[in-house]
C-alpha atoms as a PDB file:
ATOM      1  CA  UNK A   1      85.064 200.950 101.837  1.00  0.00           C
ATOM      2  CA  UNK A   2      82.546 198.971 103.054  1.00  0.00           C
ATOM      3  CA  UNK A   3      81.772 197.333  99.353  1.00  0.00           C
ATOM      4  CA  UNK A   4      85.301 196.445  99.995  1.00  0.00           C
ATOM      5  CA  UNK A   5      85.114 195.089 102.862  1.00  0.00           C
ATOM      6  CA  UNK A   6      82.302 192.734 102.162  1.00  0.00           C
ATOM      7  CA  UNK A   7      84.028 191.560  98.681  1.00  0.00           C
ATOM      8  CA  UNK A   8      87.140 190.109 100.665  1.00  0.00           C
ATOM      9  CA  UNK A   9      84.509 188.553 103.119  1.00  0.00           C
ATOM     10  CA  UNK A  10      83.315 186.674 100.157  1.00  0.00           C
ATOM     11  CA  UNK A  11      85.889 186.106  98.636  1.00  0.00           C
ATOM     12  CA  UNK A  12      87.371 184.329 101.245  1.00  0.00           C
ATOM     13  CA  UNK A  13      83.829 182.582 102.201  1.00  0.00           C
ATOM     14  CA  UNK A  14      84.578 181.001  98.366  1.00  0.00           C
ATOM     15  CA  UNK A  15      88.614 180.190  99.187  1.00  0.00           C
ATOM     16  CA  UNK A  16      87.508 178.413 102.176  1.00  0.00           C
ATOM     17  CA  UNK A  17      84.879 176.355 100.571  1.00  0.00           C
ATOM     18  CA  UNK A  18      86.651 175.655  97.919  1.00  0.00           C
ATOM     19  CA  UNK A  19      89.428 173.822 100.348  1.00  0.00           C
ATOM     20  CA  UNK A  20      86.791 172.115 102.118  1.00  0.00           C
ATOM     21  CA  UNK A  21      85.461 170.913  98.845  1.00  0.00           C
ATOM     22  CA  UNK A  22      89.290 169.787  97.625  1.00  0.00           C
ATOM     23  CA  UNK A  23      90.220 167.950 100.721  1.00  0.00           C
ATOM     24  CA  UNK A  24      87.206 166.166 101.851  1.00  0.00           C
ATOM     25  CA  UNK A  25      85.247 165.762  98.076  1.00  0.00           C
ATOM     26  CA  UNK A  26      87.935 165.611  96.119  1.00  0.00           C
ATOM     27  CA  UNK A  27      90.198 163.004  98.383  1.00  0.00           C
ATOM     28  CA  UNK A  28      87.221 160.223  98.078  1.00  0.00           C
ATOM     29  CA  UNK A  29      87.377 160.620  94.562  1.00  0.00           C
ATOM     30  CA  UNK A  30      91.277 160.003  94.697  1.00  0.00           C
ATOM     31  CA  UNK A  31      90.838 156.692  97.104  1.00  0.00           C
ATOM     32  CA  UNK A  32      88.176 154.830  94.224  1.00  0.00           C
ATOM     33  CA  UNK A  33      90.699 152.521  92.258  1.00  0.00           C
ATOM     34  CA  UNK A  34      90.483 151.762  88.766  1.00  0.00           C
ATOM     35  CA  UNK A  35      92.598 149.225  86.835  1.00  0.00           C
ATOM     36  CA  UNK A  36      92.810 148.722  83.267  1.00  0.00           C
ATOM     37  CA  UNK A  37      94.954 145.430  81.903  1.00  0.00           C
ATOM     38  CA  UNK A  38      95.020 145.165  78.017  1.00  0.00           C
ATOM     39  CA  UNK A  39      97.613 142.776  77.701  1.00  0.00           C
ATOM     40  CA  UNK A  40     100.230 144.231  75.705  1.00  0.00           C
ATOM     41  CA  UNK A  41     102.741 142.850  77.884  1.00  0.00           C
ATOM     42  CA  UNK A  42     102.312 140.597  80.838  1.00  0.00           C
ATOM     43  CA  UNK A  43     102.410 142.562  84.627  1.00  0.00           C
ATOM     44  CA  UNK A  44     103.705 140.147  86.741  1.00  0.00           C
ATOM     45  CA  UNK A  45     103.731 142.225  89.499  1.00  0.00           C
ATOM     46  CA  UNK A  46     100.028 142.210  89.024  1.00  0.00           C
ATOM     47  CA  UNK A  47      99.250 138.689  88.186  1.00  0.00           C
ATOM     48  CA  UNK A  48     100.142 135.525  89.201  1.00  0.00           C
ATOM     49  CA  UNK A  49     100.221 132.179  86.668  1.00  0.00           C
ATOM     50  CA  UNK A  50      99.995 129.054  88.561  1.00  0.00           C
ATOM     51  CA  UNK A  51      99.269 125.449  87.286  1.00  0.00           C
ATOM     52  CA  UNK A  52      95.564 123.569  88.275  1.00  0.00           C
ATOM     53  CA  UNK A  53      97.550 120.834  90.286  1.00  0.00           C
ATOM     54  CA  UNK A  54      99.551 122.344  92.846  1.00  0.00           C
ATOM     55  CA  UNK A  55      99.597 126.626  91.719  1.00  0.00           C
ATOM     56  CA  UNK A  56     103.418 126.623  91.584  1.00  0.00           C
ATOM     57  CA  UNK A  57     104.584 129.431  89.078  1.00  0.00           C
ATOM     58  CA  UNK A  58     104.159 128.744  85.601  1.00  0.00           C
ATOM     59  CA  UNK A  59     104.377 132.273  83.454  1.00  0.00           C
ATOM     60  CA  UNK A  60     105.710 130.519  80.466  1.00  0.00           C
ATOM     61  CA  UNK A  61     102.257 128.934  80.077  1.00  0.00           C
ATOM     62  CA  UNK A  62     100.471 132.729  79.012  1.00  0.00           C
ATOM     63  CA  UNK A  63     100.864 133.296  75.466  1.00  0.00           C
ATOM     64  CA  UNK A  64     100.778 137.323  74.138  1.00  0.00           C
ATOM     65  CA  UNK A  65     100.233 138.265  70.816  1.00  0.00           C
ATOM     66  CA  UNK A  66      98.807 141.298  69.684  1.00  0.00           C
ATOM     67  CA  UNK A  67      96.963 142.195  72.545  1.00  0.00           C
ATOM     68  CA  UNK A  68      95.014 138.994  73.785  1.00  0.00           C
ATOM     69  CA  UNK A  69      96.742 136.848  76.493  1.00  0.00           C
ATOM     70  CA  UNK A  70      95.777 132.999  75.523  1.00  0.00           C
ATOM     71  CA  UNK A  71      95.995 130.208  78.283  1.00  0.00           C
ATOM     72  CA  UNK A  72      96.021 126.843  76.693  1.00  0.00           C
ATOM     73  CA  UNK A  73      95.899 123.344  79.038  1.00  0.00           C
ATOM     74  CA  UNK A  74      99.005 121.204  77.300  1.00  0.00           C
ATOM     75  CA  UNK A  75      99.372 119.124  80.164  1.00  0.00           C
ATOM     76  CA  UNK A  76      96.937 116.887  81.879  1.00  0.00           C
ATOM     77  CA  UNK A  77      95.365 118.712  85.162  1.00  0.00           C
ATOM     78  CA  UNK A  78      98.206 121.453  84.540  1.00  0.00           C
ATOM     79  CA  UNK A  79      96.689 124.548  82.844  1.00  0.00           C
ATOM     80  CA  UNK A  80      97.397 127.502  83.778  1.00  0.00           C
ATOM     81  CA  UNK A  81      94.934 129.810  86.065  1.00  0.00           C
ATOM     82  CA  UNK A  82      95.413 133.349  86.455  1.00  0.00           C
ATOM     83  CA  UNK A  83      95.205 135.246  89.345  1.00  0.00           C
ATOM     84  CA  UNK A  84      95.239 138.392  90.379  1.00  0.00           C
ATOM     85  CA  UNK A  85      97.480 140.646  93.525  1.00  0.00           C
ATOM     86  CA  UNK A  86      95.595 140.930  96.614  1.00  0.00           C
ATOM     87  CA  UNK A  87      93.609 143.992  96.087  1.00  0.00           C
ATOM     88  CA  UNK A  88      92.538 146.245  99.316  1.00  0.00           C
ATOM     89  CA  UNK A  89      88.736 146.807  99.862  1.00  0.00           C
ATOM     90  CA  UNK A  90      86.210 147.577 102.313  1.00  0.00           C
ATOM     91  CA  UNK A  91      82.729 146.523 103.568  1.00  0.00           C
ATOM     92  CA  UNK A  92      81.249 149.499 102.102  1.00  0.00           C
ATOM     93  CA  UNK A  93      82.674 149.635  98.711  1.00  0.00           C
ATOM     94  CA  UNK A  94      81.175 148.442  95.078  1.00  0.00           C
ATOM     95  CA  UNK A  95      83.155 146.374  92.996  1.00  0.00           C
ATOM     96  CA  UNK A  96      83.329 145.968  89.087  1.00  0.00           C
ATOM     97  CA  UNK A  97      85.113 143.406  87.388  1.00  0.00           C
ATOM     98  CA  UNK A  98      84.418 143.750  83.787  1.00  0.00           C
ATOM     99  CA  UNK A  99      86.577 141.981  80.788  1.00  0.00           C
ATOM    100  CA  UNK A 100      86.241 140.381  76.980  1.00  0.00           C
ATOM    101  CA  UNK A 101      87.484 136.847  76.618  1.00  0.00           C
ATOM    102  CA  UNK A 102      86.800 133.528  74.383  1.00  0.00           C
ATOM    103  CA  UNK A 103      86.402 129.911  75.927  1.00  0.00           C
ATOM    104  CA  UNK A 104      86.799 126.433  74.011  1.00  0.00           C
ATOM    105  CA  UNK A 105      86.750 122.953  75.261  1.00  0.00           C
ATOM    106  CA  UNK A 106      88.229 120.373  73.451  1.00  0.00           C
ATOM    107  CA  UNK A 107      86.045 117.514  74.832  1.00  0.00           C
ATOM    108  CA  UNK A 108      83.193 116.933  76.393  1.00  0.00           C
ATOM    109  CA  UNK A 109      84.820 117.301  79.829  1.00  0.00           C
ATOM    110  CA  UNK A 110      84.976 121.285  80.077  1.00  0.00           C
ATOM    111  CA  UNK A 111      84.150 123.442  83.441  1.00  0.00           C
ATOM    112  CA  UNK A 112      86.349 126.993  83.068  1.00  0.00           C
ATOM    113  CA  UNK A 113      85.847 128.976  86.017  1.00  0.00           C
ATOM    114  CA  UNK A 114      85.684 132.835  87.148  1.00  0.00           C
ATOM    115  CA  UNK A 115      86.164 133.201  91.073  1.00  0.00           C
ATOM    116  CA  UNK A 116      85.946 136.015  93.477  1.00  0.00           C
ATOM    117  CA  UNK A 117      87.830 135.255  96.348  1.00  0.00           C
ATOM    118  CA  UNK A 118      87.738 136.993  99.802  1.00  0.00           C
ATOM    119  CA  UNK A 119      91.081 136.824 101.932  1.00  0.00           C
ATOM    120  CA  UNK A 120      92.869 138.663 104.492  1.00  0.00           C
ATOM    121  CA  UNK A 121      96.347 137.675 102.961  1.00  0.00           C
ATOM    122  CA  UNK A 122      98.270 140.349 101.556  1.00  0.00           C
ATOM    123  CA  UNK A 123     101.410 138.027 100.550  1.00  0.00           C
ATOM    124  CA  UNK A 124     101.075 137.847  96.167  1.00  0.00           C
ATOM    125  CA  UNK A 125     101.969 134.202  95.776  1.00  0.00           C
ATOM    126  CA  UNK A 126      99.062 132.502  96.503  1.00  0.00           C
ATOM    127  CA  UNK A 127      98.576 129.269  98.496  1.00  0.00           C
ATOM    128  CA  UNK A 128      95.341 126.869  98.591  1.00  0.00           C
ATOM    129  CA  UNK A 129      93.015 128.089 100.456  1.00  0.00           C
ATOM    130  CA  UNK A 130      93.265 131.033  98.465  1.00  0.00           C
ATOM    131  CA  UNK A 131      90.005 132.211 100.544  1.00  0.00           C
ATOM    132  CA  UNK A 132      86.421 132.443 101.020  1.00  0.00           C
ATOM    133  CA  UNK A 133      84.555 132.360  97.497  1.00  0.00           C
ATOM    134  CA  UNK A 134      82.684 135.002  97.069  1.00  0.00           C
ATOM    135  CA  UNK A 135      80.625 134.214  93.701  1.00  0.00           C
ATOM    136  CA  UNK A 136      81.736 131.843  91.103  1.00  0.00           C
ATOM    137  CA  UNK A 137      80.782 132.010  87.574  1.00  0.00           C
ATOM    138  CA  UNK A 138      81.345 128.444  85.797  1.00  0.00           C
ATOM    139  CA  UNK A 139      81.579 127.830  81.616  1.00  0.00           C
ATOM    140  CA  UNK A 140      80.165 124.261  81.257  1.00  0.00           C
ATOM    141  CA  UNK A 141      80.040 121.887  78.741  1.00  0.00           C
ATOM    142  CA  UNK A 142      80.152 118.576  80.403  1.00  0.00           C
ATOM    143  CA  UNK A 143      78.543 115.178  80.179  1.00  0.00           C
ATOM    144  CA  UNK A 144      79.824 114.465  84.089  1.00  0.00           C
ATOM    145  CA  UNK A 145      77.373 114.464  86.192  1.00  0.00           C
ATOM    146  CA  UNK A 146      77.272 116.970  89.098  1.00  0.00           C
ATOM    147  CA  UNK A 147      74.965 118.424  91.652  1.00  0.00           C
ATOM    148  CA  UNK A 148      74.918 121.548  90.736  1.00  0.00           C
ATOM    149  CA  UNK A 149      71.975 123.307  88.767  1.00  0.00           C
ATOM    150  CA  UNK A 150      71.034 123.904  85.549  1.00  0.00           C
ATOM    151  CA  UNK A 151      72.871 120.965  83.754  1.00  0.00           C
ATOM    152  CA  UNK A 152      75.779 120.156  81.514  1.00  0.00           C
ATOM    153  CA  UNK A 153      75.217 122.336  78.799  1.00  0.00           C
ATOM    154  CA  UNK A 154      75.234 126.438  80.232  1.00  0.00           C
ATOM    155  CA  UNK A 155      76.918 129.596  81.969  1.00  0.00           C
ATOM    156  CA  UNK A 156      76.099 129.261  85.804  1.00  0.00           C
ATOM    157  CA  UNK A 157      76.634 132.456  88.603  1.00  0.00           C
ATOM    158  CA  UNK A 158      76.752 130.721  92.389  1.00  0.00           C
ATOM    159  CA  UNK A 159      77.544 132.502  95.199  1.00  0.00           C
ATOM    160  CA  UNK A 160      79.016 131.125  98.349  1.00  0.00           C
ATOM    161  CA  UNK A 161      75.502 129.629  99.348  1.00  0.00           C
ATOM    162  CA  UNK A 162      73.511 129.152  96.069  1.00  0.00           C
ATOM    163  CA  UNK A 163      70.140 126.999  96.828  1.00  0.00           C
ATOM    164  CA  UNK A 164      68.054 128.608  95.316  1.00  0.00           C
ATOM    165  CA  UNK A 165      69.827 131.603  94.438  1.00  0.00           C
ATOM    166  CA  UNK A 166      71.969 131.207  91.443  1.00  0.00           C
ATOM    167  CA  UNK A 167      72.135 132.497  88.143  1.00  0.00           C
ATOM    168  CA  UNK A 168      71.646 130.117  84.608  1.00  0.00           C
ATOM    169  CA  UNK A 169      72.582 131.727  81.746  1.00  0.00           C
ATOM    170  CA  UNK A 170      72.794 130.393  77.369  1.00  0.00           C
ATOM    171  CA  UNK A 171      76.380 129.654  76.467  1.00  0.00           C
ATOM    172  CA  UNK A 172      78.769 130.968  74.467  1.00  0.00           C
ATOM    173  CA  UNK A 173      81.807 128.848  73.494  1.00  0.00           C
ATOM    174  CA  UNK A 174      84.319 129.939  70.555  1.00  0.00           C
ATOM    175  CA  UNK A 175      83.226 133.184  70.529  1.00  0.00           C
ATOM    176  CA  UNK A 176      83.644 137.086  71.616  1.00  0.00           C
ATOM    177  CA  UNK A 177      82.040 137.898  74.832  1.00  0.00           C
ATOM    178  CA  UNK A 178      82.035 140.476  77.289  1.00  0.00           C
ATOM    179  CA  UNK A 179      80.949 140.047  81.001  1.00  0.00           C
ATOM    180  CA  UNK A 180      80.636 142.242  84.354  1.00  0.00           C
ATOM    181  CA  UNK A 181      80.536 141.260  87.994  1.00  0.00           C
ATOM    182  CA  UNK A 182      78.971 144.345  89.856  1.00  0.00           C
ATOM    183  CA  UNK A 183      79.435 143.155  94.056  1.00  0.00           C
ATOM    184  CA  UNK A 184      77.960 145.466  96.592  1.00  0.00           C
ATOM    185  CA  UNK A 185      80.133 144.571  99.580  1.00  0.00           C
ATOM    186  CA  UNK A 186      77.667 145.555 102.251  1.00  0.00           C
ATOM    187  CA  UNK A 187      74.369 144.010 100.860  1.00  0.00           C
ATOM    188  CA  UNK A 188      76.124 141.523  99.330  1.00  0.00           C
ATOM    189  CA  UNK A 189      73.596 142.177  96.335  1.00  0.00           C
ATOM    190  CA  UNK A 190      75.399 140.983  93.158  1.00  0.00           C
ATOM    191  CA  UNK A 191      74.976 141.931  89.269  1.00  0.00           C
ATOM    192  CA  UNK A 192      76.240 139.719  86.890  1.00  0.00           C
ATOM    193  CA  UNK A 193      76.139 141.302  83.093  1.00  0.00           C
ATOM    194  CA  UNK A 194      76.976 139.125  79.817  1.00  0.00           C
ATOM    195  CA  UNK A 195      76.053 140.692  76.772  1.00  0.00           C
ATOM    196  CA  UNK A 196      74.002 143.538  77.792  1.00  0.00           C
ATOM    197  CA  UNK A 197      72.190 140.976  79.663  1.00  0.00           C
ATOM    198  CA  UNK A 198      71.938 140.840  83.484  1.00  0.00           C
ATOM    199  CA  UNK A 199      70.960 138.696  86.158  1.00  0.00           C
ATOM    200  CA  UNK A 200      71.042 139.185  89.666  1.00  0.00           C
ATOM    201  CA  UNK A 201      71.704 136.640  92.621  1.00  0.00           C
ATOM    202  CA  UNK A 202      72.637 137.332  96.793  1.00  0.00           C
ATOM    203  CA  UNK A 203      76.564 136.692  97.469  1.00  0.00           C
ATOM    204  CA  UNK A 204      77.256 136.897 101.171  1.00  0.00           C
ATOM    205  CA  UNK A 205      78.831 140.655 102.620  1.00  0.00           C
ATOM    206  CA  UNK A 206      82.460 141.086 102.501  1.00  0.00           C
ATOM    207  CA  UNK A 207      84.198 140.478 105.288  1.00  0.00           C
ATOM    208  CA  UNK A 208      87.758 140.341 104.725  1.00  0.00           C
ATOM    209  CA  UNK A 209      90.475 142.844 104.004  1.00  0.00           C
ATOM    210  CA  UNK A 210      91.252 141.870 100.193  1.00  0.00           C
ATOM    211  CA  UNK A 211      89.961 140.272  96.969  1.00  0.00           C
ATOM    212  CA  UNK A 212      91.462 138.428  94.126  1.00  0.00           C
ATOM    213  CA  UNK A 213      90.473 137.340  91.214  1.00  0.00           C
ATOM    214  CA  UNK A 214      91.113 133.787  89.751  1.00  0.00           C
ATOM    215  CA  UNK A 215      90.477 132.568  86.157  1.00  0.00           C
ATOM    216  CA  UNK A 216      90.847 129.250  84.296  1.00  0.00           C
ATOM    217  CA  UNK A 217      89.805 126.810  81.198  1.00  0.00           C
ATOM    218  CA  UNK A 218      90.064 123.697  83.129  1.00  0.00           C
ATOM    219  CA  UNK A 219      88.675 120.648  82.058  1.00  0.00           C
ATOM    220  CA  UNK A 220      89.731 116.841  81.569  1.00  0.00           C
ATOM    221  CA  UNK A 221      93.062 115.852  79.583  1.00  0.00           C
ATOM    222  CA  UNK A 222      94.209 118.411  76.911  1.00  0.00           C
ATOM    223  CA  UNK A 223      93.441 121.051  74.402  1.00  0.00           C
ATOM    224  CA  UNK A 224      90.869 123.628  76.180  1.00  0.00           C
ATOM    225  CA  UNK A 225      91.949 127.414  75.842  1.00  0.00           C
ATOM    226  CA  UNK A 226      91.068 130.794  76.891  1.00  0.00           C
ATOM    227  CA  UNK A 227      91.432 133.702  75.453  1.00  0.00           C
ATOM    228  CA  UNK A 228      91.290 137.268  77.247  1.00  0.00           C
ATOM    229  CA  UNK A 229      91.283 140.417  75.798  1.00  0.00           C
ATOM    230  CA  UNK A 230      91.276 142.923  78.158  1.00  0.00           C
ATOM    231  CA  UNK A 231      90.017 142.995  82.091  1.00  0.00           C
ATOM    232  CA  UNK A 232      88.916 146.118  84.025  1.00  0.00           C
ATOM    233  CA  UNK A 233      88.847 146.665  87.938  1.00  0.00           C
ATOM    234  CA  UNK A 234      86.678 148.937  89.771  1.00  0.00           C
ATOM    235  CA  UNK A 235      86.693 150.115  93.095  1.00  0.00           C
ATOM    236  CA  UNK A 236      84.115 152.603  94.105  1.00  0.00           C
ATOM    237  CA  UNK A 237      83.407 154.285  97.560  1.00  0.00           C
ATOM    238  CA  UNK A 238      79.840 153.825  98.686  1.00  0.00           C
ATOM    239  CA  UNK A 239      78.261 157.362  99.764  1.00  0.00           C
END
């Protein structure tokens, strides 16, 4: 009887661990967010499509066809960028933005961009200022001259406050690539991955309520394109 005794003791030592584990363990796993976007159709509840000059809604401008979304600048300071919902974070959490796209210029006026963007504005049409920029990765092939570093011909990765902390990376134009923003939002420490390759640089610590993410192939006049494959979205709680 006793035997007995002790073997419903234990097993309800197990039930009630196992409910601790479900509801405490188990609901952080549940609140990481993961988004996947391959393109086979266009989300618009996802992502916004507004023109370089003034953002106002341009959806006919993404082109789908077999899986790859194109973007292609037809009209003079008028390309499309695309950008993403507001998505909820916290000081705390680690961010991954990970996709496979293909860039070309069409002159020697090219400067695509890749932006983070900090905001506390939930609304999905975006207005400029869209927000604080958290790191921005520029695609350059340029002969304007600029003040920024490592010259007309390269991949840069700037955060907010770059001096000397920025990241100067070999191009790649017309071809396959896939790159990853890892953002630790309470260091601020920042990974940026192209290729298997990765270089590191300080962004400044989230402070704001939501990201979103904001892509283009701008550049002077006509003709520039990009090309994306597929994007992935991370969201991980920090232990």
């Amino acid at each position: 009887m006793k035997n007995f005794k002790r073997i419903i003791i234990l097993l309800t030592f197990i039930a009630f661990c196992f409910l601790i584990y479900k509801f405490t363990y188990k609901e952080k796993e549940v609140e990481n967010y993961k988004f996947r976007d391959e393109f086979n159709n266009l989300n618009m509840n996802y992502w916004y499509i507004g023109d370089w000059e003034n953002l106002f809604s341009c959806y006919d401008k993404a082109e789908l066809d077999d899986g790859i979304v194109t973007f292609k600048t037809k009209e003079v300071d008028k390309g499309p960028i695309l950008i993403s919902k507001p998505i909820s974070i916290k000081k705390g959490d680690i961010l991954s933005v990970k996709r496979r796209l293909k860039l070309h210029y069409a002159n020697d006026y090219f400067t695509g961009g890749f932006v983070v963007f900090e905001t506390d504005d939930s609304k999905f049409r975006p207005y400029r200022p869209i927000g604080n920029g958290i790191v921005l990765v520029e695609y350059v092939h340029t002969k304007e001259q600029s003040k920024r570093p490592g010259g007309n011909e390269i991949f840069r990765v700037l955060p907010r406050r770059y001096e000397d902390n920025f990241a100067i990376i070999e191009p790649i134009f017309d071809k396959w690539f896939t790159e990853e923003i890892i953002y630790d939002t309470s260091t601020g420490n920042l990974s940026y991955k192209i290729n298997n390759k990765e270089y590191a640089v300080k962004a400044p610590v989230l402070r704001k309520n939501y990201i979103r993410l904001y892509m283009h192939a701008y550049g002077y006049y006509t003709g520039h394109k990009m090309d994306i494959d597929w994007i992935e979205i991370n969201i991980t709680k920090k232990e």
